[in-house]
Structure formats: structure tokens, C-alpha cells
Protein backbone atom coordinates (compact mmCIF):
# COMPACT_ATOMS: atom_id res chain seq x y z
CA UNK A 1 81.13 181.49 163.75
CA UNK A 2 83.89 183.11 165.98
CA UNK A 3 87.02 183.86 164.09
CA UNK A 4 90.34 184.89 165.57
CA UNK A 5 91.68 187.29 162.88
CA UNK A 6 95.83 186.95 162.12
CA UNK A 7 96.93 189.97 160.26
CA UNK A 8 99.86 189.96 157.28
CA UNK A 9 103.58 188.07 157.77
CA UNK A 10 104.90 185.05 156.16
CA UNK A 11 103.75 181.73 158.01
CA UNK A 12 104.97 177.87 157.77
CA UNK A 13 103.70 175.45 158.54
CA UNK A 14 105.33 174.85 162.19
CA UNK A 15 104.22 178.35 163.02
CA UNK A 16 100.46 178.05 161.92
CA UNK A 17 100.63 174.62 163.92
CA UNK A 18 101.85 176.87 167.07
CA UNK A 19 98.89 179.26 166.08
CA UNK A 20 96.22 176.60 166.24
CA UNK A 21 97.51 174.91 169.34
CA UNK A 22 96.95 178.89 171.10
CA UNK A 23 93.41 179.17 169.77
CA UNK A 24 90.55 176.91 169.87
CA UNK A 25 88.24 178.25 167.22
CA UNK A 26 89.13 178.46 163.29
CA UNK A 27 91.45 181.20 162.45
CA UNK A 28 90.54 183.98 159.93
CA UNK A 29 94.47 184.50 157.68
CA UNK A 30 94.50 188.20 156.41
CA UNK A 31 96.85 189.11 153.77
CA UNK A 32 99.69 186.41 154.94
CA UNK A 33 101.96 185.02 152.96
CA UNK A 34 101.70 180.99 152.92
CA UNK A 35 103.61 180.35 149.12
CA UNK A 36 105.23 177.48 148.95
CA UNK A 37 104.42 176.19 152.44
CA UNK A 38 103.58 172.26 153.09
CA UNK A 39 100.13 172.64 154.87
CA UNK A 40 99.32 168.87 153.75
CA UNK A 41 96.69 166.87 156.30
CA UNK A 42 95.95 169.91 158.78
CA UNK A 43 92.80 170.17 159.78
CA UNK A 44 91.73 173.94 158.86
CA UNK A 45 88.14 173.44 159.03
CA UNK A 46 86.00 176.62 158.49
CA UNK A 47 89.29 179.08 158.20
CA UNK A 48 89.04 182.30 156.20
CA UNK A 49 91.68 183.49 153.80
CA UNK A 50 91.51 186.83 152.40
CA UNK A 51 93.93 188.37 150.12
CA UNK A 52 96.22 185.57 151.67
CA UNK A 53 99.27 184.98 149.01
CA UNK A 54 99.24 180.71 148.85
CA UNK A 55 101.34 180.51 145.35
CA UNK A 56 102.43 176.46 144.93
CA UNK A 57 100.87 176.21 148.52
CA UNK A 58 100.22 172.13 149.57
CA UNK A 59 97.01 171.77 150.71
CA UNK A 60 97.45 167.60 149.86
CA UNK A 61 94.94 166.06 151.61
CA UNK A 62 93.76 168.72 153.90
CA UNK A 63 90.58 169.09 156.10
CA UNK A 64 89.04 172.52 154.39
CA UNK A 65 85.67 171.83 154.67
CA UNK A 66 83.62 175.23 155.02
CA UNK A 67 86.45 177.47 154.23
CA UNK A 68 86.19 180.49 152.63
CA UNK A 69 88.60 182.15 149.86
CA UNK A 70 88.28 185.96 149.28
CA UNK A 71 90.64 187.34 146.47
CA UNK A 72 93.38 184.84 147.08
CA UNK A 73 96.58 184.26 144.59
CA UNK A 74 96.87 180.77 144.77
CA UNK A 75 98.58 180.04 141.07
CA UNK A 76 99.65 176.22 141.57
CA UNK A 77 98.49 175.25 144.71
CA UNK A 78 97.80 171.65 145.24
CA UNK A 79 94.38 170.71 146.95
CA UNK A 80 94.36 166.86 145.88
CA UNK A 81 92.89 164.72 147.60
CA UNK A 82 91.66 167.61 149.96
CA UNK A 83 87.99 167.59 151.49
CA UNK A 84 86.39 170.64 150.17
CA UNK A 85 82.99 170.53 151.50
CA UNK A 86 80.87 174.12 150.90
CA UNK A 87 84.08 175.42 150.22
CA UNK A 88 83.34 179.18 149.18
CA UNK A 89 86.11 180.56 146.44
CA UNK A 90 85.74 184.06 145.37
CA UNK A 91 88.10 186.22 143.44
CA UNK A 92 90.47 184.08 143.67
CA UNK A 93 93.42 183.08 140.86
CA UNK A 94 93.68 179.70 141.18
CA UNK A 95 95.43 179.01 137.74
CA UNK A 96 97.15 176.07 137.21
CA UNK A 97 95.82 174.55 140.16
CA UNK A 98 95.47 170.53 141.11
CA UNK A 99 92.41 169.29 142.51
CA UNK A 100 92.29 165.66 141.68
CA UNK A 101 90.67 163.08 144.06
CA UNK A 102 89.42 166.20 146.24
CA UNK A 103 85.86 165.73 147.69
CA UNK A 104 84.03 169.55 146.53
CA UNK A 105 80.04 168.62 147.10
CA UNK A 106 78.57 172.01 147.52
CA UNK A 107 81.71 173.94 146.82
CA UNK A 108 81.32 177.07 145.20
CA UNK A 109 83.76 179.09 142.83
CA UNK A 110 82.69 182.93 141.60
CA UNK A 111 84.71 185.52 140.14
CA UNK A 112 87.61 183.14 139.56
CA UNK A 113 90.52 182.22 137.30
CA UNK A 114 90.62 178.58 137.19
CA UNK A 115 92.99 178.54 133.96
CA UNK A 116 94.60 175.14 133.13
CA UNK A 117 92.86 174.00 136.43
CA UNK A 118 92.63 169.84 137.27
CA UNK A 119 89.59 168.18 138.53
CA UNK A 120 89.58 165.01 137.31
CA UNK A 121 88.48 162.36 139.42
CA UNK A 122 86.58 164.84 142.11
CA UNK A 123 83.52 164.00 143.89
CA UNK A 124 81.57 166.97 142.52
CA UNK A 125 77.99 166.73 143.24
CA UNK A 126 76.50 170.33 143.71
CA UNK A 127 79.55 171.88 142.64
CA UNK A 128 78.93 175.33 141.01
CA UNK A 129 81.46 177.61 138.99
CA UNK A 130 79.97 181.61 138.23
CA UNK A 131 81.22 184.13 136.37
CA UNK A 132 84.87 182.30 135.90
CA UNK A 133 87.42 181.43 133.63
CA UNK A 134 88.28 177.40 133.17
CA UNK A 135 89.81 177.28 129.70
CA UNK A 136 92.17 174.48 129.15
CA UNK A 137 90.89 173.07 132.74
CA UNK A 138 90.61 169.51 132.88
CA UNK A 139 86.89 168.59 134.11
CA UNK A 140 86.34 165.62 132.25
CA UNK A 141 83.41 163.48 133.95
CA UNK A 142 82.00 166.51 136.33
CA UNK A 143 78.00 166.95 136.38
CA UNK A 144 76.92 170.49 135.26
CA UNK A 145 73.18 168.60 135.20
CA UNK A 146 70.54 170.71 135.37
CA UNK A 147 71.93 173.73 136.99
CA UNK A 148 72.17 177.59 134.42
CA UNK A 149 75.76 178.21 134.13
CA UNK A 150 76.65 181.94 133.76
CA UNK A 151 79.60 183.60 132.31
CA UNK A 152 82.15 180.49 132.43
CA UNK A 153 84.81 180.12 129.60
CA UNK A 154 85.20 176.50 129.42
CA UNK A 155 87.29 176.87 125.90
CA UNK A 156 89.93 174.38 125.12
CA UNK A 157 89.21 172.69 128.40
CA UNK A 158 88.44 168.88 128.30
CA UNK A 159 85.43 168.38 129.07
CA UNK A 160 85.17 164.57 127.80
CA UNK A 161 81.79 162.65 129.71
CA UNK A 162 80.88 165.73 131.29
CA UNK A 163 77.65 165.67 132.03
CA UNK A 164 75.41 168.80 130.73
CA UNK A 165 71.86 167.22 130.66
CA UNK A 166 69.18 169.85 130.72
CA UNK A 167 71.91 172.98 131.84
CA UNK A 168 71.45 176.08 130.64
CA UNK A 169 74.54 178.16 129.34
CA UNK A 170 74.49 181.76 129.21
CA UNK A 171 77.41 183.69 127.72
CA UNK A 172 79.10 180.61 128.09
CA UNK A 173 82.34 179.90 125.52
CA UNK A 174 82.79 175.99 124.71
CA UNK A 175 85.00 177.02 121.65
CA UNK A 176 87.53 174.38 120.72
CA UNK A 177 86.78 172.27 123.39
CA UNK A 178 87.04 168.79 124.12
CA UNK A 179 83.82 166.64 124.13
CA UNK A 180 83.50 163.61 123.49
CA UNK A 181 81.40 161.30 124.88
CA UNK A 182 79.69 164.59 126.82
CA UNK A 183 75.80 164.48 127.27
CA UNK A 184 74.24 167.66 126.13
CA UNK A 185 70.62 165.82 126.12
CA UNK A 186 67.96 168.63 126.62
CA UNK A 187 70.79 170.92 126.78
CA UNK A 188 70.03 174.83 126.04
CA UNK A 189 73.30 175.82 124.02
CA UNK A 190 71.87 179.21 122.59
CA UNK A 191 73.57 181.37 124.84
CA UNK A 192 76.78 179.61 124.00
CA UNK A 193 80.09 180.33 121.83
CA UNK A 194 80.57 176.80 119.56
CA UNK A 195 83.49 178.14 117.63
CA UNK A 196 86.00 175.47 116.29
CA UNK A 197 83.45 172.74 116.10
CA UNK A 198 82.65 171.47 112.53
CA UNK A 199 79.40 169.84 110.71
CA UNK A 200 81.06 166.05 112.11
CA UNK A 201 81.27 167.59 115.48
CA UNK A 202 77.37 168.07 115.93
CA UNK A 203 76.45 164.56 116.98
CA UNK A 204 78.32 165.28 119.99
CA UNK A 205 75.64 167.81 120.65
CA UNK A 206 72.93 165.23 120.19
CA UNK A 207 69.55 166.40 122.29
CA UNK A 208 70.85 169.34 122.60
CA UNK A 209 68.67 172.74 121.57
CA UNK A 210 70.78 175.57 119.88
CA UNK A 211 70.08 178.61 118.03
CA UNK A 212 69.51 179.03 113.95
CA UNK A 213 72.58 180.94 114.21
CA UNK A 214 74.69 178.29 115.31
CA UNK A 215 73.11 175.90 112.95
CA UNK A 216 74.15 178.39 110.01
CA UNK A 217 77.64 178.45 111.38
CA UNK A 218 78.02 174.58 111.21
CA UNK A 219 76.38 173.94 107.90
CA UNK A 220 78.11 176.96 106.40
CA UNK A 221 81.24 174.46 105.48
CA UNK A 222 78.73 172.34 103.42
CA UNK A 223 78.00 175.91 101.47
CA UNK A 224 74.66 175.93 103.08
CA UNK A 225 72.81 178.39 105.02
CA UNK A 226 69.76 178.53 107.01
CA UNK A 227 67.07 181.02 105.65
């Protein structure tokens, strides 16, 4: 697809709408500086940002389906309610960010810091995090069914009726975390950190296959050990 590139400076709103209404295609943002800008309800289907600084940007209920994200710093922008479609985020710092009610189905987030991150009540399905940081996130309810998650530190994030059935975790941290009522069922935990969770906690893990040394460390507080 045909972008027309804009290079650096601070935009608004008003002067991105002037920018669209001079070009018909989707516009490719390089390096420019949208922080604290009210971009809620455009329609910026299939835009690229790189390196674009979008700190406690608006995106509320934005058309972004198809965008791409390349090492953004986007610490507190809002993309509620926001249609997300095969969004593509990558290298991005999107700590602290608020995507509740946004529609992600295919969206895909690698290589970023999703820190304190909200995505409850998103329509998630094929949604796929690599290699990226979501403690303390709020994901309670998303599907992580049957898909190998790599290198994601999910610890002390809520993760209450998530849905892990049959995923695979590799170098994964779930320490401290919040699960209940999460489905683990068929689960493959070995590749995961389970620090913080006690002997009481491992019902919440029902199904769910993990490794002799995690069953040593959560019968060591009952003084017994797994030969």
C-alpha cells in the first residue's frame, strides 16, 4: 500500500485533519510529535507511525484498523473503544496505556512494554503478545487458548478468567499474579516462573501440566520435597 511519508514536527489534531483532506491514501507519521493531542474518532486506517512521540495521545474511539507501530513512546495513550483490527505494535512503550472496549482481533504486540496496561472488556480473538512486558496489566477475561506464548512477563497482572487452555508458556513469569477463576486445563506451565503462589493456590492450576520442580517449590511449605 502507497504511503505518503510526513517527516518530524509537532501535529494537532486540526493540522493532521488539513493533512488528510490534501492526500487521499493513508499517511506514513515519522518521528512527529502527537503527545497530548485529541485524535478521538478519525479515521486513520492503515497509517504508519514510527518513532512518532504519542505520550497521553487520545486515540478514543478511533478507526486504526491495519496500522502499524514501530518503536513508538506512547506512555498513557488512550485507545478505548478504538477498532484495532491487525493492528501491528512493535517496540513500542505503551505503559500505562487504556484499551478497554477496543476491538484488537488479529492485533499483534512484539518487543513491547505494556506495563500497568488495561484491556479489560476487549474483543480479543487472535490477539498475540511476543517477547513483552505486561506486569500489573489488567487482562482479565482475554483468550491466550491454544496459542505458545514466548517471553511475556505477565507478573502481578490480573489475569482473573483468562483463558489459557492448552497454551504453551515459554520463559513466561506469572509470579504473584492474579488468577482466579483462570482455566489452565491442558495447560503446559513448565517453562513458566510460579513464584508467590502457595500449596492453596494450586487448584487454580487444575489440568494444568508443570514441572517436578515447580511441584517441589509448592509442597516445600508443607516440609515436603519431591525425590
Amino acid at each position: 500500500m502507497q504511503h505518503t511519508d510526513i517527516d518530524g514536527g509537532t501535529l494537532r489534531r486540526d493540522e493532521l485533519e488539513d493533512l488528510i483532506d490534501r492526500h487521499s491514501g493513508p499517511l506514513r507519521l515519522i518521528g512527529v510529535d502527537l503527545s497530548g493531542a485529541d485524535l478521538s474518532r478519525m479515521v486513520l486506517e492503515h497509517w504508519v507511525f514510527e518513532r512518532c512521540i504519542l505520550v497521553q495521545t487520545s486515540f478514543l474511539g478511533s478507526r486504526l484498523e491495519g496500522t502499524q507501530w514501530k518503536s513508538c513512546r506512547a506512555s498513557h495513550a488512550i485507545f478505548e473503544a478504538a477498532n484495532l483490527l491487525e493492528a501491528q505494535f512493535h517496540s513500542c512503550d505503551l505503559n500505562n496505556t487504556r484499551w478497554q472496549r477496543s476491538k484488537l482481533p488479529q492485533a499483534s504486540f512484539e518487543h513491547c512494554k505494556l506495563t500497568g496496561a488495561n484491556f479489560t472488556h476487549c474483543a480479543s480473538l487472535g490477539l498475540s503478545f511476543s517477547e513483552t512486558r505486561l506486569n500489573s496489566a489488567f487482562l482479565s477475561g482475554l483468550s491466550f487458548a491454544r496459542t505458545v506464548l514466548n517471553n511475556l512477563d505477565f507478573s502481578d497482572s490480573d489475569l482473573s478468567d483468562a483463558d489459557f487452555r492448552k497454551a504453551e508458556l515459554i520463559d513466561c513469569s506469572l509470579a504473584h499474579a492474579r488468577i482466579n477463576g483462570a482455566n489452565f486445563a491442558g495447560a503446559d506451565l513448565r517453562g513458566a516462573d510460579l513464584s508467590g503462589f502457595r500449596l492453596n493456590d494450586a487448584k487454580l492450576f487444575k489440568g494444568a501440566v508443570i514441572s517436578k520442580a515447580q511441584a517441589s517449590m509448592l509442597l516445600s511449605e508443607l516440609g515436603l520435597s519431591v525425590a
